[in-house]
Each structure stands twice: as C-alpha cells, then as structure tokens.
N, C-alpha and C. Protein backbone atom coordinates (compact mmCIF):
# COMPACT_ATOMS: atom_id res chain seq x y z
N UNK A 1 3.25 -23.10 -0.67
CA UNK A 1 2.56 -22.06 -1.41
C UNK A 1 3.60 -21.17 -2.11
N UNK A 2 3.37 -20.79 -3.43
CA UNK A 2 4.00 -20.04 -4.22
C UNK A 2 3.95 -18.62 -3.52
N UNK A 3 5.19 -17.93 -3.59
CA UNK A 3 5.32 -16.53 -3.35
C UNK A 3 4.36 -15.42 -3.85
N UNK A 4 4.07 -14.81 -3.29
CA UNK A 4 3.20 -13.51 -4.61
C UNK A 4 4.16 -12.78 -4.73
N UNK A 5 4.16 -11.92 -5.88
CA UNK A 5 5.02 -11.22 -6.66
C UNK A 5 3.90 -9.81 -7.04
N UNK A 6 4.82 -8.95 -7.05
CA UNK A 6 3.66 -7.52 -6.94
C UNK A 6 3.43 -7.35 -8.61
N UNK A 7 2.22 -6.92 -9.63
CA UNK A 7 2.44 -6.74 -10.85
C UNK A 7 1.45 -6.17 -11.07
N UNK A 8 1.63 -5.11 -12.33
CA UNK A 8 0.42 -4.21 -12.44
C UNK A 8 -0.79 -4.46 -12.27
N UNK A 9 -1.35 -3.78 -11.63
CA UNK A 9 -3.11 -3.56 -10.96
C UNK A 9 -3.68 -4.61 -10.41
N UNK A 10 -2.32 -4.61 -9.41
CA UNK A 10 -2.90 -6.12 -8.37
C UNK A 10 -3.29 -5.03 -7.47
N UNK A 11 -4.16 -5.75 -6.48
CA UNK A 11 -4.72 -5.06 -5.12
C UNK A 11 -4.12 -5.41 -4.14
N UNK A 12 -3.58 -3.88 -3.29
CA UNK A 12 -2.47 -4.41 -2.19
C UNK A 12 -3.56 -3.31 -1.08
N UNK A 13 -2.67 -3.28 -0.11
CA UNK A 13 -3.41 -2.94 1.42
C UNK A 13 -2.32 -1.96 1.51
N UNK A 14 -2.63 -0.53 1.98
CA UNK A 14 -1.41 0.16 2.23
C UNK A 14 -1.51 1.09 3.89
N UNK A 15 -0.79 0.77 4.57
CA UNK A 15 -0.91 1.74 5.54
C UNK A 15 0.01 2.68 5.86
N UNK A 16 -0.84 3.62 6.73
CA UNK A 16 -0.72 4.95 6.91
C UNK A 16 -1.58 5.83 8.15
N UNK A 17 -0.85 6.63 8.78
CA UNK A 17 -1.24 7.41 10.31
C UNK A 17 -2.33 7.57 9.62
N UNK A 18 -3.36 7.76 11.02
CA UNK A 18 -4.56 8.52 10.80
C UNK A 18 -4.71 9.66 11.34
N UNK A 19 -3.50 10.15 11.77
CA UNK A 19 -3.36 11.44 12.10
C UNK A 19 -2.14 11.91 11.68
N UNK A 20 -1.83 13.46 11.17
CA UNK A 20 -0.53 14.12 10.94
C UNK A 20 0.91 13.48 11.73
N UNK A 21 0.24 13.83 13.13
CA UNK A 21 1.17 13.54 13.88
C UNK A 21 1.46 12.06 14.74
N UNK A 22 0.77 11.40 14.08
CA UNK A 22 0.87 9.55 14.34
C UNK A 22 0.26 9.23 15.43
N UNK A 23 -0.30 10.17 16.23
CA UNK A 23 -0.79 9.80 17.30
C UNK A 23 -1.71 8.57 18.02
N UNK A 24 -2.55 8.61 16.89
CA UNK A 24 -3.61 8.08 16.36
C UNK A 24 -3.06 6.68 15.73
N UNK A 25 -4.26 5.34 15.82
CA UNK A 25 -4.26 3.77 15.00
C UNK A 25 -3.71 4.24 13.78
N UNK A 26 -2.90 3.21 12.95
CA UNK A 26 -2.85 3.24 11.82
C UNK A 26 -3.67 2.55 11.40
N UNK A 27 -4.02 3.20 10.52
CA UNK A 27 -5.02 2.97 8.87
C UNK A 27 -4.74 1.73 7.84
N UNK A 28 -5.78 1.27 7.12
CA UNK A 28 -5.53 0.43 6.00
C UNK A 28 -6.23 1.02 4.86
N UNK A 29 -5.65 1.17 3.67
CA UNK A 29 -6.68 1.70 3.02
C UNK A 29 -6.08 0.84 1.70
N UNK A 30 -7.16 0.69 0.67
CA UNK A 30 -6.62 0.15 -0.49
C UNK A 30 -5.83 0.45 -1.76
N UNK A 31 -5.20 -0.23 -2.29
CA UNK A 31 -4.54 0.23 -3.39
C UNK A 31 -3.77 -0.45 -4.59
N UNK A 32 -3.68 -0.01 -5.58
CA UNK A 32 -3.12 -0.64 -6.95
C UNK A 32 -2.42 -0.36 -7.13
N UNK A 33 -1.86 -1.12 -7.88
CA UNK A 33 0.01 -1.05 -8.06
C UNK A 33 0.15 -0.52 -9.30
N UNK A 34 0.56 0.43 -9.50
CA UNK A 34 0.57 1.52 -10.94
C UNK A 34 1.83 1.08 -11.51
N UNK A 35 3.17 0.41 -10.84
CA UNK A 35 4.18 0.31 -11.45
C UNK A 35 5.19 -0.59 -10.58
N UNK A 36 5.94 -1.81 -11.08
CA UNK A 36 7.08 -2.81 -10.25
C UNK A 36 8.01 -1.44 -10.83
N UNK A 37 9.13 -1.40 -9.59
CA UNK A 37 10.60 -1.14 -9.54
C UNK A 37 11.32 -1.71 -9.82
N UNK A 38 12.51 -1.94 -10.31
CA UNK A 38 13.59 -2.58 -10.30
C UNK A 38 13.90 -3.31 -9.04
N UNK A 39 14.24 -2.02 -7.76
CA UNK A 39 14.54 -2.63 -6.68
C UNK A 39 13.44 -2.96 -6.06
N UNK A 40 12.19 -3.22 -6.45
CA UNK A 40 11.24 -4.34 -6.05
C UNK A 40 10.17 -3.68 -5.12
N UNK A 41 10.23 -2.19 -5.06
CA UNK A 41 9.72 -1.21 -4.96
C UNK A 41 8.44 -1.12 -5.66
N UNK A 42 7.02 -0.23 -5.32
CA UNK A 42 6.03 -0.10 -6.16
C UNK A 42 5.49 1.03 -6.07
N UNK A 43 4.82 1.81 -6.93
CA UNK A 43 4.26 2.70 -7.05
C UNK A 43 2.66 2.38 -7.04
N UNK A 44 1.98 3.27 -6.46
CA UNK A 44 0.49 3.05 -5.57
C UNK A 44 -0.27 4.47 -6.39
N UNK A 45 -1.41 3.60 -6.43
CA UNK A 45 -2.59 4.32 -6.46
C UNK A 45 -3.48 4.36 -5.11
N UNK A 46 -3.46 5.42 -4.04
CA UNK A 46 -4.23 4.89 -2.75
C UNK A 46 -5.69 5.02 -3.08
N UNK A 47 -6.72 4.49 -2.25
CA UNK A 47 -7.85 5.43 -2.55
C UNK A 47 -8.40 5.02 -0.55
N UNK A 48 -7.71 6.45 -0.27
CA UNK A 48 -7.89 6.42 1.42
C UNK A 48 -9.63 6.42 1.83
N UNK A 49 -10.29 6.08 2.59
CA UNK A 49 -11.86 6.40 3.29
C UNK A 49 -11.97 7.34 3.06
N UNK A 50 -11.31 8.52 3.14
CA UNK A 50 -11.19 10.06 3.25
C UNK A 50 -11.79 10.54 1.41
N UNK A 51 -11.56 9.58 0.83
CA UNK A 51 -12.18 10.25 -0.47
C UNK A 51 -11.05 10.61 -1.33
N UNK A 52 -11.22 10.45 -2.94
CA UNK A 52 -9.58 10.85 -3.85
C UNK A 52 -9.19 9.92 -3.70
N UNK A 53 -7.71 10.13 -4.33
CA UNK A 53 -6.87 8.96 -4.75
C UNK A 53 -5.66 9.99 -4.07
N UNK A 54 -4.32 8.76 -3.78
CA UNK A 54 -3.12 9.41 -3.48
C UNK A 54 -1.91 8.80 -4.27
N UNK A 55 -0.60 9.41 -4.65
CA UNK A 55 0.04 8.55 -5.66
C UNK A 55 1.10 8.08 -4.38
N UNK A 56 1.47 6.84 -4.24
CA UNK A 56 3.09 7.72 -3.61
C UNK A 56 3.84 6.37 -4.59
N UNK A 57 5.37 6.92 -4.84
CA UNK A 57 6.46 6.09 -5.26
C UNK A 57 7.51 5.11 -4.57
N UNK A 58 7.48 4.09 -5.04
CA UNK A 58 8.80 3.76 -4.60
C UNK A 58 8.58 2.98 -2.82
N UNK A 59 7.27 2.29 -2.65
CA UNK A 59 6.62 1.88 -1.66
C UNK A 59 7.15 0.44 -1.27
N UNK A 60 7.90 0.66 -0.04
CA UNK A 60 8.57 -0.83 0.13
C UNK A 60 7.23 -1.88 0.83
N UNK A 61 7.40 -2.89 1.13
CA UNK A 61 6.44 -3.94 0.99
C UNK A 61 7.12 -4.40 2.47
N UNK A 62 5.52 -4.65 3.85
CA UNK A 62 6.05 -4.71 4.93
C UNK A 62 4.68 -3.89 5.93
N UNK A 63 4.72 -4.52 6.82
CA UNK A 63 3.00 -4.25 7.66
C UNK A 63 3.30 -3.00 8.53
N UNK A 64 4.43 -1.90 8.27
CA UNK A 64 4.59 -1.09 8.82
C UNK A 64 3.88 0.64 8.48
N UNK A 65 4.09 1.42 8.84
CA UNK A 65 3.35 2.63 8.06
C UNK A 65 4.15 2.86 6.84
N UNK A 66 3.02 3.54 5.94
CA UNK A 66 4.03 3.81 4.32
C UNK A 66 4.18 2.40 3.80
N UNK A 67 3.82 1.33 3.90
CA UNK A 67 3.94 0.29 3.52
C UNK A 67 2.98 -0.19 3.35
N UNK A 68 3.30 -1.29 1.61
CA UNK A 68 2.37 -2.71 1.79
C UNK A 68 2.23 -3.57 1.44
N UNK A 69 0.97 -4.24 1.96
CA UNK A 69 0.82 -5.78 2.34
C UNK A 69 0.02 -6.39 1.17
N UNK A 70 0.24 -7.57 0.91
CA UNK A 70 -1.51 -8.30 0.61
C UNK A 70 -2.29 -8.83 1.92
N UNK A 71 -3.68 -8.19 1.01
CA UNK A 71 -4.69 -8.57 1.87
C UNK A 71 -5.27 -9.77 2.24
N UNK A 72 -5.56 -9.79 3.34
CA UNK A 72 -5.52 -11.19 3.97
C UNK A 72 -6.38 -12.19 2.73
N UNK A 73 -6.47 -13.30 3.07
CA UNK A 73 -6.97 -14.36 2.70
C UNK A 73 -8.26 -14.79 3.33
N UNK A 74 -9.52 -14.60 2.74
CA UNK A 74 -10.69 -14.98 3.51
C UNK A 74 -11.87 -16.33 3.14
C-alpha cells in the first residue's frame, strides 16, 4: 500500500486532553489540514464536540496528544 501524504483539506483525526489538566481519556476530534510544512508539519482546522473550530500550527503526525492521525479504515 502506497503511503498517505498529508495535502490540503484532507481529513485527519486530531487528539487532545479532555481535561486542562490531562487527567482525563484523550479525545479524538476531527480536522482539516489548512496547510503542508516544509518540515512535514501541518496546520489544522479542529472542530472539537465542544462546538467552534480551533487553529493550531505546525502539528506533528503520531497517535499521541497534539497530534495526528488518519482515520481508520472502515
């Protein structure tokens, strides 16, 4: 299988605490890729359960928090 490669307004999976203080499961919430990096980095459009959109920059790729994935295959 060919690699995926991240490119504008693909749909990625991004996670993130569900609480301030991490206490709490991490989250999946969805999101579009507003921009490739050079260093292979992406910039996100979130749109968390919670309602709104969130921007963040510069989002490395990886099933950890602050990070993301593609979504599974169904």
């Amino acid at each position: 299988m060919v690699e995926q490669k991240p490119s504008i307004c693909r749909l990625v999976v991004f996670g993130h605490p569900s609480t301030k203080d991490r206490s709490g499961p991490m989250l999946e919430s969805p999101a579009i890729v507003q921009k490739v990096n050079e260093d292979d980095t992406v910039d996100l459009v979130i749109f968390p359960v919670t309602g709104g959109t969130i921007n963040r920059q510069r989002v490395e790729q990886g099933e950890g928090e602050y990070q993301w994935k593609w979504p599974p295959r169904v």
